[in-house]
N, C-alpha and C. Protein backbone atom coordinates (compact mmCIF):
# COMPACT_ATOMS: atom_id res chain seq x y z
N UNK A 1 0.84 -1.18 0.00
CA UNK A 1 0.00 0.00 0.00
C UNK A 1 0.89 1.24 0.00
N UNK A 2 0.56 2.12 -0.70
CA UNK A 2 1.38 3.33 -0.44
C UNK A 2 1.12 4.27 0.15
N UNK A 3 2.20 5.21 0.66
CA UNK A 3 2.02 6.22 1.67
C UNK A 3 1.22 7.25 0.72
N UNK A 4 0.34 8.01 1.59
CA UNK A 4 0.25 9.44 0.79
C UNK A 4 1.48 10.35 -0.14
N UNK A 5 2.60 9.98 0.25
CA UNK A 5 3.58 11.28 -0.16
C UNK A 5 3.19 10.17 -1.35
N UNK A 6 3.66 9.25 -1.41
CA UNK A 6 4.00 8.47 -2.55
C UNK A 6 2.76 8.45 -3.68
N UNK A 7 1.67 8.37 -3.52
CA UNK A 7 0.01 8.35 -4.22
C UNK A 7 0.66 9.84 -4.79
N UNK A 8 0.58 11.17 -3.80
CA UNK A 8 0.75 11.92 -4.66
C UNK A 8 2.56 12.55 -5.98
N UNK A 9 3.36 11.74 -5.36
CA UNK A 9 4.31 11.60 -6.37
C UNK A 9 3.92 11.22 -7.57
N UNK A 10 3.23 9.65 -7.53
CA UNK A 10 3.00 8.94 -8.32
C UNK A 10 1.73 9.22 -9.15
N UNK A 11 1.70 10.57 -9.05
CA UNK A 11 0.29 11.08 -9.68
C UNK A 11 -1.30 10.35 -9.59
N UNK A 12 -1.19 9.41 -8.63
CA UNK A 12 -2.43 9.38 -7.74
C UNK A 12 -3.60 9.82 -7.44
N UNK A 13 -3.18 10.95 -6.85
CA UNK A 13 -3.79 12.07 -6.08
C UNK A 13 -4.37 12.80 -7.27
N UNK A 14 -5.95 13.18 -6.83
CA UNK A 14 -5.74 13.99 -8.02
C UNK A 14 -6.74 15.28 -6.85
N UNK A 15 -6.45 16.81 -7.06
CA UNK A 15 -7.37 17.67 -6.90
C UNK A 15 -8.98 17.79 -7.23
N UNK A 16 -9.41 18.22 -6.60
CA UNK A 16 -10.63 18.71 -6.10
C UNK A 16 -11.47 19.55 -7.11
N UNK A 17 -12.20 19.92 -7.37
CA UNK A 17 -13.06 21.27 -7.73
C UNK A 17 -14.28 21.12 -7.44
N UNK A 18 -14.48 22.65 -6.61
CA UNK A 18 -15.46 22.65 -5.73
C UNK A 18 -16.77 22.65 -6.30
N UNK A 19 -17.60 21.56 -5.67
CA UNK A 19 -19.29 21.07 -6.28
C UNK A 19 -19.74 22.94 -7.17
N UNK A 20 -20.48 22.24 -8.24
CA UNK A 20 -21.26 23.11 -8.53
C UNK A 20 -22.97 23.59 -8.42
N UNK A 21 -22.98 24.71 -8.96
CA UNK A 21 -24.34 25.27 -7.64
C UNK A 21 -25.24 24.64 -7.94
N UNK A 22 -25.60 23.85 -8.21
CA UNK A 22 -26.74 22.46 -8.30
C UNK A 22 -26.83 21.84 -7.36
N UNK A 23 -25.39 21.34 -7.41
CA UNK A 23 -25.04 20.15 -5.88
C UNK A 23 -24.91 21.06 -5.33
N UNK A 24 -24.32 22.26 -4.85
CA UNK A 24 -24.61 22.64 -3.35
C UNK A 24 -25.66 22.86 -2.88
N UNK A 25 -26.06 23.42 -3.80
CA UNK A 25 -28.29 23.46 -3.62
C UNK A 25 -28.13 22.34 -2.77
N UNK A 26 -28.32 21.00 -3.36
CA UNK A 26 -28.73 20.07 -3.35
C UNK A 26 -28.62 19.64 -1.54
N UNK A 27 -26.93 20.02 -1.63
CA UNK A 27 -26.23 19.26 -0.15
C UNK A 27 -27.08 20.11 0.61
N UNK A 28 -26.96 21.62 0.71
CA UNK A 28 -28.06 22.47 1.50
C UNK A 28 -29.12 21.65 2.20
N UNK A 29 -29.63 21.55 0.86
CA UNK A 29 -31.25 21.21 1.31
C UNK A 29 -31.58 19.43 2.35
N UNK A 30 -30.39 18.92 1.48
CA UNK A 30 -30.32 17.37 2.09
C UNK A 30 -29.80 17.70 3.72
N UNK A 31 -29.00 18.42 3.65
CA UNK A 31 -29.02 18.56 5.46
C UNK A 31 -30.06 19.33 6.06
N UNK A 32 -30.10 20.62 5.37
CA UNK A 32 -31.61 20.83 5.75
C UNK A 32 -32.72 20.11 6.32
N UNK A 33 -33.07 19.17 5.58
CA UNK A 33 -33.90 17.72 5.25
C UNK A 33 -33.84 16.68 6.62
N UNK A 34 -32.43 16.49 6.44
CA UNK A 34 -31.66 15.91 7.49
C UNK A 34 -32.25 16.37 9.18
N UNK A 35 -31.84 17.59 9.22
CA UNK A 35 -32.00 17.82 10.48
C UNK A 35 -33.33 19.14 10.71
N UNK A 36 -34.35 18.26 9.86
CA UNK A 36 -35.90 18.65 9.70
C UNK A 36 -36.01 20.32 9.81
N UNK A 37 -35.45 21.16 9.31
CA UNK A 37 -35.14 22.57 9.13
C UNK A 37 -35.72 22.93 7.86
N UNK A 38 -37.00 24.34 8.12
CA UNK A 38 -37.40 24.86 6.61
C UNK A 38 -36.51 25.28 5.89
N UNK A 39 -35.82 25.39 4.85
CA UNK A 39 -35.08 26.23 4.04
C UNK A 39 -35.65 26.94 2.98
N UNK A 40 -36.02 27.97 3.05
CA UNK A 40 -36.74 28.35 1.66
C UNK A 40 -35.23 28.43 0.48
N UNK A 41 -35.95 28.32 -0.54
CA UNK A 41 -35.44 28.00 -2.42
C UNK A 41 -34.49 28.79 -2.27
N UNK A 42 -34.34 30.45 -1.69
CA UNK A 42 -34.18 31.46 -2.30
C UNK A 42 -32.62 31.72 -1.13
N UNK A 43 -32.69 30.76 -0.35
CA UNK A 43 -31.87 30.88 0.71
C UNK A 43 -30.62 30.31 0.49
N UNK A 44 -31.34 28.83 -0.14
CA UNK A 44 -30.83 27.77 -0.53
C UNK A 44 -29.21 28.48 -1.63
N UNK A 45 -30.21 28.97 -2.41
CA UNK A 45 -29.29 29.66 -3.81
C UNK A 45 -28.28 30.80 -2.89
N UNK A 46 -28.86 31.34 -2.22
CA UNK A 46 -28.31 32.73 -1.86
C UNK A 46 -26.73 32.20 -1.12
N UNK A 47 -27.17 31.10 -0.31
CA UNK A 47 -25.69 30.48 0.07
C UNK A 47 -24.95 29.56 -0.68
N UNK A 48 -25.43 29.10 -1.52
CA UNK A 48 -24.72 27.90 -2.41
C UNK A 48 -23.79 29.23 -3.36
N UNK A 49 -24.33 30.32 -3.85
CA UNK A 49 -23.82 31.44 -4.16
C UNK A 49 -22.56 32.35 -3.55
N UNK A 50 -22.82 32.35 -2.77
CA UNK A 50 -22.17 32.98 -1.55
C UNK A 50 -20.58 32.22 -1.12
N UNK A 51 -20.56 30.81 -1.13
CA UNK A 51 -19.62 29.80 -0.20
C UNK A 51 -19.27 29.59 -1.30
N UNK A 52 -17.97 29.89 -2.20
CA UNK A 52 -17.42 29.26 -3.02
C UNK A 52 -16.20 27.87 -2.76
N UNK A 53 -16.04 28.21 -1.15
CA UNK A 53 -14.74 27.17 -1.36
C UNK A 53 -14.93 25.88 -1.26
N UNK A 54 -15.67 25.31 -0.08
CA UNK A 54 -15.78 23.61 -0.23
C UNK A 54 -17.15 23.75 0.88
N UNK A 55 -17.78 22.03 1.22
CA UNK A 55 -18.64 21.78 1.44
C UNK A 55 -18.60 21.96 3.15
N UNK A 56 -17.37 22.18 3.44
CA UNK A 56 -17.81 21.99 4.80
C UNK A 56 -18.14 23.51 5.42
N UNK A 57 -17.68 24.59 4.54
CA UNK A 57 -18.17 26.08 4.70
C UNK A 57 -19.00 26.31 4.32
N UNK A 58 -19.66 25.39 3.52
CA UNK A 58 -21.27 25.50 2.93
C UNK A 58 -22.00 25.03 4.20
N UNK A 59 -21.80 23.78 4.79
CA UNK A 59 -22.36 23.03 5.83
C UNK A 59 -22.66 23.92 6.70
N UNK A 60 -21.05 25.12 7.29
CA UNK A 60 -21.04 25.62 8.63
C UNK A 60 -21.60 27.00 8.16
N UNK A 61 -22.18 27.47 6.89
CA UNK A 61 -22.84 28.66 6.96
C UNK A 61 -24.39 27.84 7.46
N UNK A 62 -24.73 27.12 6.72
CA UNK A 62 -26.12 26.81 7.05
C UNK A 62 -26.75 26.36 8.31
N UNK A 63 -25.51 25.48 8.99
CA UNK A 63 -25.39 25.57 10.72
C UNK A 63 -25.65 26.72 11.22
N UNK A 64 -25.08 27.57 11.02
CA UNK A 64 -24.98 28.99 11.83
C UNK A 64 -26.25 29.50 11.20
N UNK A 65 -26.66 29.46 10.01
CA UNK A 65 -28.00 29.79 10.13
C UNK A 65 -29.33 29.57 11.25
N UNK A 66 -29.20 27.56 10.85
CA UNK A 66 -29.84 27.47 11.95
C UNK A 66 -29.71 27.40 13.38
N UNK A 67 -28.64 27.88 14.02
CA UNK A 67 -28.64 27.78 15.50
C UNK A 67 -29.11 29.06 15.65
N UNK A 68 -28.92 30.27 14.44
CA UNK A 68 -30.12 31.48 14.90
C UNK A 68 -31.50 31.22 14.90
N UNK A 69 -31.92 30.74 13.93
CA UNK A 69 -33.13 30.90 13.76
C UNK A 69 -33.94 30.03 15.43
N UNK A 70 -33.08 28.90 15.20
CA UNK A 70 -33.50 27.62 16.70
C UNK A 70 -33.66 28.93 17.99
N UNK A 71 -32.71 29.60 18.12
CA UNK A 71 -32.32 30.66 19.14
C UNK A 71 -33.30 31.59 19.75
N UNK A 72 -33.43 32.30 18.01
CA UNK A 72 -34.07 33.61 18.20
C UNK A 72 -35.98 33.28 18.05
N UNK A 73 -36.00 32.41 17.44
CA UNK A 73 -37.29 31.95 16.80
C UNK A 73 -37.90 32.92 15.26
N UNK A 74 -36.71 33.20 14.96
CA UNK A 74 -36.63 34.08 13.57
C UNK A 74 -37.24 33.28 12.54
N UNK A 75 -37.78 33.72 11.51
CA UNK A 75 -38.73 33.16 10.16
C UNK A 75 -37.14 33.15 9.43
N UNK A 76 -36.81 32.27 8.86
CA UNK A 76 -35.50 32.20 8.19
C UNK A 76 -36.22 32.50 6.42
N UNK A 77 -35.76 33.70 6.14
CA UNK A 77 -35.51 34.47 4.85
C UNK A 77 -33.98 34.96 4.52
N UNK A 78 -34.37 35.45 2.66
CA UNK A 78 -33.45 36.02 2.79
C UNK A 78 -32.49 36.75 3.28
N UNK A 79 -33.71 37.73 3.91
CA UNK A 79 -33.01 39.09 4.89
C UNK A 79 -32.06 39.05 6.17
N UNK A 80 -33.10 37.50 6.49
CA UNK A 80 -32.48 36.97 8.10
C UNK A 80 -31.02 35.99 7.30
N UNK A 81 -30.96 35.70 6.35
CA UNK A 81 -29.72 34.82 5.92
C UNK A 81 -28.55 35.79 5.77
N UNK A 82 -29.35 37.03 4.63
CA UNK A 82 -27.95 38.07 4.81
C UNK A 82 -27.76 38.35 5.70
N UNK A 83 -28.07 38.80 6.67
CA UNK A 83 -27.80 39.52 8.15
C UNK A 83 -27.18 38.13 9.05
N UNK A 84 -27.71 37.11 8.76
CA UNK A 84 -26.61 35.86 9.97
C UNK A 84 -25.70 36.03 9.53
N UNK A 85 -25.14 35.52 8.45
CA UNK A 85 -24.13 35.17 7.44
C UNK A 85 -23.30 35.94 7.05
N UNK A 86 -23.67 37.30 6.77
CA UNK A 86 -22.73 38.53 6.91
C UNK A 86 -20.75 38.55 6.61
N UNK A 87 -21.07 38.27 7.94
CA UNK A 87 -19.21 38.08 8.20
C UNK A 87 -19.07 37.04 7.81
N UNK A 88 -19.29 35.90 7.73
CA UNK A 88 -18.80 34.25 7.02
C UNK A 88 -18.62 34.69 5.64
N UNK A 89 -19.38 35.24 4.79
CA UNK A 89 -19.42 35.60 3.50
C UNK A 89 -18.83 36.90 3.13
N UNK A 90 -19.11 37.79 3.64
CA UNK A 90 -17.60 38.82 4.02
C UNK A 90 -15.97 38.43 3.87
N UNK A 91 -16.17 36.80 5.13
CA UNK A 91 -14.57 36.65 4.69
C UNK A 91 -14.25 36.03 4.15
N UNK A 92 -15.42 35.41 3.41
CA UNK A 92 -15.27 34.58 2.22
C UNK A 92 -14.51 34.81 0.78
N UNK A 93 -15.48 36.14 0.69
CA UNK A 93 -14.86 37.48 -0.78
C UNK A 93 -13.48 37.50 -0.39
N UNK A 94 -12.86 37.80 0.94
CA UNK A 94 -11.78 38.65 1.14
C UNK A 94 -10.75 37.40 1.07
N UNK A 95 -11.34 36.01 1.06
CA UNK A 95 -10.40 35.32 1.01
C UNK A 95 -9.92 34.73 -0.67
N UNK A 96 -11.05 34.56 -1.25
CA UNK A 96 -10.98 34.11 -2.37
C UNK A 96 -9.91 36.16 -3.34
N UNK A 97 -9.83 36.70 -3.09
CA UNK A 97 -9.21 37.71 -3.40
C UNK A 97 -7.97 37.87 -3.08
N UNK A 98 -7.22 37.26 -2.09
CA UNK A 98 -6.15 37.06 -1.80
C UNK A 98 -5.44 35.95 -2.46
């Protein structure tokens, strides 16, 4: 069996590219689904939009969505998504720019 260094010497390994906005829709909504949470359509898009880098910053925006909404007892919309999400997607731009 070979080590990692070796898989990726041996051209093995191959890179990533991050799901496109279909499947992140998709993953959204399936955890959504998952852990019986409304997501409206428009939310769905607005973060699959938003999270360009991988799935698990897609995951932890939509977490942090819902531990507000669970919290506050907020109607989860757009308005309430821009306003959670804010800074996650803030340093999202500022990272993908660097």
């Amino acid at each position: 069996m070979k080590s990692g260094c070796a898989r990726v010497s041996s051209g093995a390994y191959r890179g990533y590219s991050p799901p496109d906005l279909e499947t992140k829709i998709a993953i959204l909504q399936k955890k959504a689904e998952n852990d019986r949470f409304s997501l409206p359509d428009d939310v769905a898009e607005y973060i699959a939009r938003a999270i360009k880098s991988n799935v698990r910053e897609l995951e932890g925006a939509l977490t942090r969505l819902m531990a507000y909404a669970s919290l506050t007892g907020a109607t989860v919309s757009l308005a309430t998504a821009q306003q959670v999400l804010r800074n996650i997607i803030c340093f999202a731009r500022k990272a993908r720019h660097n």
